[in-house]
PDB file of N, CA and C in Angstrom:
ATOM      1  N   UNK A   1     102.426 175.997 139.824  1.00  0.00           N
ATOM      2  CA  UNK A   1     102.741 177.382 140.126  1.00  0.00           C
ATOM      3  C   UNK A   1     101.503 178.228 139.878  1.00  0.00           C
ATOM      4  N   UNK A   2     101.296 179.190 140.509  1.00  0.00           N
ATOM      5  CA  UNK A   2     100.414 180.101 140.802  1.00  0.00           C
ATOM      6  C   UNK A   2     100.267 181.379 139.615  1.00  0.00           C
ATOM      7  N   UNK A   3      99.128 181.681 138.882  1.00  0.00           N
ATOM      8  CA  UNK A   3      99.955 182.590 138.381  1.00  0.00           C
ATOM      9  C   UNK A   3      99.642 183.980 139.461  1.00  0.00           C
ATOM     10  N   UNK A   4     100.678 184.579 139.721  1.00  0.00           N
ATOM     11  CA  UNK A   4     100.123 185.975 140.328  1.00  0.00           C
ATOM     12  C   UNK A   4     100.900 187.434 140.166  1.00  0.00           C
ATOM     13  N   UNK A   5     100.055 187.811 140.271  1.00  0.00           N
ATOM     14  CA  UNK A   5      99.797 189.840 139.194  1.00  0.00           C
ATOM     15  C   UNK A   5     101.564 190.058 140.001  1.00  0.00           C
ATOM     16  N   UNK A   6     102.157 191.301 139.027  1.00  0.00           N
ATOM     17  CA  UNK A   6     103.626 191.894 139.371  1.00  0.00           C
ATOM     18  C   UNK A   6     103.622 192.737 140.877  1.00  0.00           C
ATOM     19  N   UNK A   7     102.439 192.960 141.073  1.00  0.00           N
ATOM     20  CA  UNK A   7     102.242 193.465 142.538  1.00  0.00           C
ATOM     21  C   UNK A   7     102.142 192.748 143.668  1.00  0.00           C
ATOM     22  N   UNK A   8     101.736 191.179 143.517  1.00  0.00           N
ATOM     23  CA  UNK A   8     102.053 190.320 144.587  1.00  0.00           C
ATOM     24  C   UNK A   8     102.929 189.698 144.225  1.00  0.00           C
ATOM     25  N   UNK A   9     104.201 189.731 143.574  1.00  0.00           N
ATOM     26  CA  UNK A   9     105.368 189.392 143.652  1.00  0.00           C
ATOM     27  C   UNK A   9     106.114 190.140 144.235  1.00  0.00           C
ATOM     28  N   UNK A  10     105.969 191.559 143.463  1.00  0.00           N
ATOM     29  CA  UNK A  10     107.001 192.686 144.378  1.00  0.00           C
ATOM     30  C   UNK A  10     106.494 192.287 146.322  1.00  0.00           C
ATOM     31  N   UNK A  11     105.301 191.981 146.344  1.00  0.00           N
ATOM     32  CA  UNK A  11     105.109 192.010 147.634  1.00  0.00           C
ATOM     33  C   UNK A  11     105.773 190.745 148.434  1.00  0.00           C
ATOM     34  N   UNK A  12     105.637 189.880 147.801  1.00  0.00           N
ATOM     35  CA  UNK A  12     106.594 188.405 148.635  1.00  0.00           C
ATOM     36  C   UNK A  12     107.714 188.474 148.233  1.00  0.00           C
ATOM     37  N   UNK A  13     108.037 189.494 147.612  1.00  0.00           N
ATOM     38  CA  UNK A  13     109.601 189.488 147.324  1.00  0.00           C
ATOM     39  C   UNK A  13     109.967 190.548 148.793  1.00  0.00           C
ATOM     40  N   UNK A  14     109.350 191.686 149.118  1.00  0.00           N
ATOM     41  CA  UNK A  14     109.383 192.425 149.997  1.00  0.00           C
ATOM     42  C   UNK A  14     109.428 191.438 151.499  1.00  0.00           C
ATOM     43  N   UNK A  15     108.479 190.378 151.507  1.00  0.00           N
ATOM     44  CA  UNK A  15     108.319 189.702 152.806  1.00  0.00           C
ATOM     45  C   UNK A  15     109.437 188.889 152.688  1.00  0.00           C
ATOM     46  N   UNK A  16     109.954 188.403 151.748  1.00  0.00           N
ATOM     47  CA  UNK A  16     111.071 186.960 151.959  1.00  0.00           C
ATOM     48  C   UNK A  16     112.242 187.614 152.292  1.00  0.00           C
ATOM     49  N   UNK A  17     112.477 189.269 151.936  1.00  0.00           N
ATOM     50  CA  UNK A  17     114.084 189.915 152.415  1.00  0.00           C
ATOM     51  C   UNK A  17     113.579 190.226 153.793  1.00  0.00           C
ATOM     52  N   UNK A  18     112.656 190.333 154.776  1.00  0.00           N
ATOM     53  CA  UNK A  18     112.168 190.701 155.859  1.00  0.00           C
ATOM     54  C   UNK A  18     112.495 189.418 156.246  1.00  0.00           C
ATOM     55  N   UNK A  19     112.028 188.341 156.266  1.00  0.00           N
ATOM     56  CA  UNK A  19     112.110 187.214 156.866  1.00  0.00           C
ATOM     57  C   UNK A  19     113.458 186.802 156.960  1.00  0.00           C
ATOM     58  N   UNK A  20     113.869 186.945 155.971  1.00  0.00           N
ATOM     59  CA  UNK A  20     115.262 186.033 155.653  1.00  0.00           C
ATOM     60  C   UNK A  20     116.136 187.404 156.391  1.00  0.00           C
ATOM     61  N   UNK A  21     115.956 188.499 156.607  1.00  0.00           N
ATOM     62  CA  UNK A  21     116.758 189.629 157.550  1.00  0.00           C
ATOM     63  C   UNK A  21     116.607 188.995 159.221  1.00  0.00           C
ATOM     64  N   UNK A  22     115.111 188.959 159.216  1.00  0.00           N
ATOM     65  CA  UNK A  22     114.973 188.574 160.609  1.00  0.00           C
ATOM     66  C   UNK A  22     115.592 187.228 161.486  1.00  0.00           C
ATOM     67  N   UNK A  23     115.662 186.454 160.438  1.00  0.00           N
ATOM     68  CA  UNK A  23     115.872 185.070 160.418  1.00  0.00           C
ATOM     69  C   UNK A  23     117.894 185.322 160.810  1.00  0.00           C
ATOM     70  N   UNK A  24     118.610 186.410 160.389  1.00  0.00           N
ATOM     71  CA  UNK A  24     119.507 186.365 160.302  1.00  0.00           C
ATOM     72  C   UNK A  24     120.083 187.675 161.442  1.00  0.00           C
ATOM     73  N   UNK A  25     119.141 188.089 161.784  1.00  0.00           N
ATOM     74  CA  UNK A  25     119.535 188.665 163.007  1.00  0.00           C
ATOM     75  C   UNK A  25     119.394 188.120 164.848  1.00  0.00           C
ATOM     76  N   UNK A  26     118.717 186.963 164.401  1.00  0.00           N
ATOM     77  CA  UNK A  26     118.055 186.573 165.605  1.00  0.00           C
ATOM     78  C   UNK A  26     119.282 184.882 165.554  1.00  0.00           C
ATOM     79  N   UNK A  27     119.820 184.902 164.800  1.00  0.00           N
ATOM     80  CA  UNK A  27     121.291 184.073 164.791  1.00  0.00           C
ATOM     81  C   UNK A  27     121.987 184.911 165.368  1.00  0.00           C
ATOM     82  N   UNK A  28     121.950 186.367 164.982  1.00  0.00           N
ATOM     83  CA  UNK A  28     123.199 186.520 165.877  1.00  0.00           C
ATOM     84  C   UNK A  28     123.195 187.366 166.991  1.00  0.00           C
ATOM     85  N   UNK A  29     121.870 187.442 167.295  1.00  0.00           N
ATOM     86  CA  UNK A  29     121.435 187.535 168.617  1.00  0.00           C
ATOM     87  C   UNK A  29     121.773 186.113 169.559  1.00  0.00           C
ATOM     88  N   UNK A  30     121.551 185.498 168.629  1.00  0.00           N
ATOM     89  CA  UNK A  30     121.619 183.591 169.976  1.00  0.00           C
ATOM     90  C   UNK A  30     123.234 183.919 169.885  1.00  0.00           C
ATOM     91  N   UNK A  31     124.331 184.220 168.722  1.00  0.00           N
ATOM     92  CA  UNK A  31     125.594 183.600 169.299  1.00  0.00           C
ATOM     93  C   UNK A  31     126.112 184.505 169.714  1.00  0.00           C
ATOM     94  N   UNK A  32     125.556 185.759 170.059  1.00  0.00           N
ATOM     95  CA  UNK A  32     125.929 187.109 171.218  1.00  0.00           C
ATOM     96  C   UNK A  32     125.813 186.828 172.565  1.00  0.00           C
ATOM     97  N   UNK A  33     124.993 185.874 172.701  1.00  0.00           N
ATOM     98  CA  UNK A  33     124.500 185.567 174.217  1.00  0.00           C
ATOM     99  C   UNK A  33     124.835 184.555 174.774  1.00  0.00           C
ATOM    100  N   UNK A  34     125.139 184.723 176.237  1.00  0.00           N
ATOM    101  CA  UNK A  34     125.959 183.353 176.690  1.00  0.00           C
ATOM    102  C   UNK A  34     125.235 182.776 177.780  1.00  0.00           C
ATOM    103  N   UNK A  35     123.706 183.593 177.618  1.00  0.00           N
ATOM    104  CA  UNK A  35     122.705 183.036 178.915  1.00  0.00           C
ATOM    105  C   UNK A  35     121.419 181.814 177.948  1.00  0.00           C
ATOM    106  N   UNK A  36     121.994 180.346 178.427  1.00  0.00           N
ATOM    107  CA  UNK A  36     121.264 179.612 177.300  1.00  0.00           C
ATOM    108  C   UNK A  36     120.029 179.420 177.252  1.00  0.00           C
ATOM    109  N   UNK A  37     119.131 179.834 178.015  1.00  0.00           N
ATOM    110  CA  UNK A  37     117.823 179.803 177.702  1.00  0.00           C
ATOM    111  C   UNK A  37     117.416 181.352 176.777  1.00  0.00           C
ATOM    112  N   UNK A  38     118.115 182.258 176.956  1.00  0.00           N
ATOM    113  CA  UNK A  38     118.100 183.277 175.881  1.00  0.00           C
ATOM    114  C   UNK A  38     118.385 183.179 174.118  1.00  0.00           C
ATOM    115  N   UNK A  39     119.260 182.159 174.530  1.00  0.00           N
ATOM    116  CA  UNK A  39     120.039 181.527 173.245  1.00  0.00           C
ATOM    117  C   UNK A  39     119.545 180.386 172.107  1.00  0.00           C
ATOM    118  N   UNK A  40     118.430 179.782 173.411  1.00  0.00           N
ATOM    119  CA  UNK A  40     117.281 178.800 172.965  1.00  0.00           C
ATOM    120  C   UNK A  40     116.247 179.546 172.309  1.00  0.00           C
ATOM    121  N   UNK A  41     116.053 180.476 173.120  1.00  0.00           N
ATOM    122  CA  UNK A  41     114.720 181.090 172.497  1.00  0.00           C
ATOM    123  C   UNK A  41     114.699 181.879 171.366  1.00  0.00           C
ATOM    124  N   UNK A  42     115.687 182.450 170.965  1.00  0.00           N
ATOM    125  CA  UNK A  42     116.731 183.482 170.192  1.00  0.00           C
ATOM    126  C   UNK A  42     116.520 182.100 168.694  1.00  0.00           C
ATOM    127  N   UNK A  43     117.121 181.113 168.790  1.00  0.00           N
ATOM    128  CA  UNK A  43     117.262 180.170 167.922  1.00  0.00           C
ATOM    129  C   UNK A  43     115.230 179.565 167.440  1.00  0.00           C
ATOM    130  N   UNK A  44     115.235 179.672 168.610  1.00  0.00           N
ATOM    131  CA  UNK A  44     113.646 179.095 168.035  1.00  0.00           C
ATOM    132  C   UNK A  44     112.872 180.612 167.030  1.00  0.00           C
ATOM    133  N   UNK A  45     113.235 181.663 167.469  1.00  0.00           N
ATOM    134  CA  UNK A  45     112.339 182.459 167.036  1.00  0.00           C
ATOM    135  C   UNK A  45     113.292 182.303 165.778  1.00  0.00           C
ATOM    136  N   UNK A  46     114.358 182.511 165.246  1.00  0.00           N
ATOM    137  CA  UNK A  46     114.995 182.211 163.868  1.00  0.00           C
ATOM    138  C   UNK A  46     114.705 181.079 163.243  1.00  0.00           C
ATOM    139  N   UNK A  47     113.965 179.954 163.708  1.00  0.00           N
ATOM    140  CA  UNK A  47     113.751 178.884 163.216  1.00  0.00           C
ATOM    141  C   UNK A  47     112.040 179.198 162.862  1.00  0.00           C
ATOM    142  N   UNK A  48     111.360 179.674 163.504  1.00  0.00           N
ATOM    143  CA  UNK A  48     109.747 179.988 162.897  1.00  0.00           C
ATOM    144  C   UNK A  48     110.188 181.486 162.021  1.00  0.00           C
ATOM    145  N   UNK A  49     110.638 182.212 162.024  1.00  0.00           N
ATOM    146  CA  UNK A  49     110.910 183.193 160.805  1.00  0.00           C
ATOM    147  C   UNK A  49     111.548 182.247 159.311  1.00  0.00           C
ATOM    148  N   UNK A  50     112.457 181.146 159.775  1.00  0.00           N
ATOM    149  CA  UNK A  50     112.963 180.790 158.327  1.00  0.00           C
ATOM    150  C   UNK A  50     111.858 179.512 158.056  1.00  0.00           C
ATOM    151  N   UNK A  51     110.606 178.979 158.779  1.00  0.00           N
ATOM    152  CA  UNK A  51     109.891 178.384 158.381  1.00  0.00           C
ATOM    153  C   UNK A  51     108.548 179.461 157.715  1.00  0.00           C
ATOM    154  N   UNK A  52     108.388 180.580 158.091  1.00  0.00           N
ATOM    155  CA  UNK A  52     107.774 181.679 157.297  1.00  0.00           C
ATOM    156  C   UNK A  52     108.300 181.789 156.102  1.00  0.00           C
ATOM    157  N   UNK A  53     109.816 182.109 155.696  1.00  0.00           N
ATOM    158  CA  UNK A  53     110.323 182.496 154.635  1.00  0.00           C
ATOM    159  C   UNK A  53     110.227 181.269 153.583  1.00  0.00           C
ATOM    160  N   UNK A  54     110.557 180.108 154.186  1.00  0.00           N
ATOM    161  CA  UNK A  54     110.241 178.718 153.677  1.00  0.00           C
ATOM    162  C   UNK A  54     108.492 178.649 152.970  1.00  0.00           C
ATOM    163  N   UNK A  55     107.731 178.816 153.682  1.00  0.00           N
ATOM    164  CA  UNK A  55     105.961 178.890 153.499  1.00  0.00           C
ATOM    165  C   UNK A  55     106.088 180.111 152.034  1.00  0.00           C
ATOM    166  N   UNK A  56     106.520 181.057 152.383  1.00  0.00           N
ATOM    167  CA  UNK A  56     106.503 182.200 151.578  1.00  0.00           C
ATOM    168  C   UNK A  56     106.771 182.047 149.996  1.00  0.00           C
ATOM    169  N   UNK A  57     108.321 181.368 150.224  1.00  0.00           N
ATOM    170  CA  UNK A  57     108.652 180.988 149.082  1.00  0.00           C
ATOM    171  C   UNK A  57     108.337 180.047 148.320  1.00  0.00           C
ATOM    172  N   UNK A  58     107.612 179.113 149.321  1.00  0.00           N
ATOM    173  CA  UNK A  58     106.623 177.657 148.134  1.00  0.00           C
ATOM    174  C   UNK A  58     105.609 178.661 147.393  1.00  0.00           C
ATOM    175  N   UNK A  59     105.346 180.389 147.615  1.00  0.00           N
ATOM    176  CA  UNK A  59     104.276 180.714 147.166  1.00  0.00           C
ATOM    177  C   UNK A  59     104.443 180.929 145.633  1.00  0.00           C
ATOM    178  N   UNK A  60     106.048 181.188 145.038  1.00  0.00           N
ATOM    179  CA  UNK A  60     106.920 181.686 143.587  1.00  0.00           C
ATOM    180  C   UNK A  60     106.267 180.554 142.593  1.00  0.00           C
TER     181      UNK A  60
END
């Protein structure tokens, strides 16, 4: 573990509720939509936001 200052915690604490928001709106953007290549792409972009939030959080 890393040690790092209370100001880059507050700050990846700030990015992991962004990610993990985005990550959870773009789910329900894919199961709003019934056109499936929208629904594909919708899912992929939630899948590289929760591999960000994933990267982010190996940083704790």
């Amino acid at each position: 573990m890393s040690n790092l200052s209370e100001k880059e915690l507050s700050a990846l604490g700030d990015l992991l509720s962004y990610e993990e928001l985005l990550v959870k709106k773009f789910h329900m953007l894919a199961q709003g939509t019934q056109d499936q290549q929208i629904k594909s792409k919708f899912e992929s972009i939630a899948q590289k936001h929760q591999a960000h939030f994933d990267m982010l959080y190996s940083q704790l």
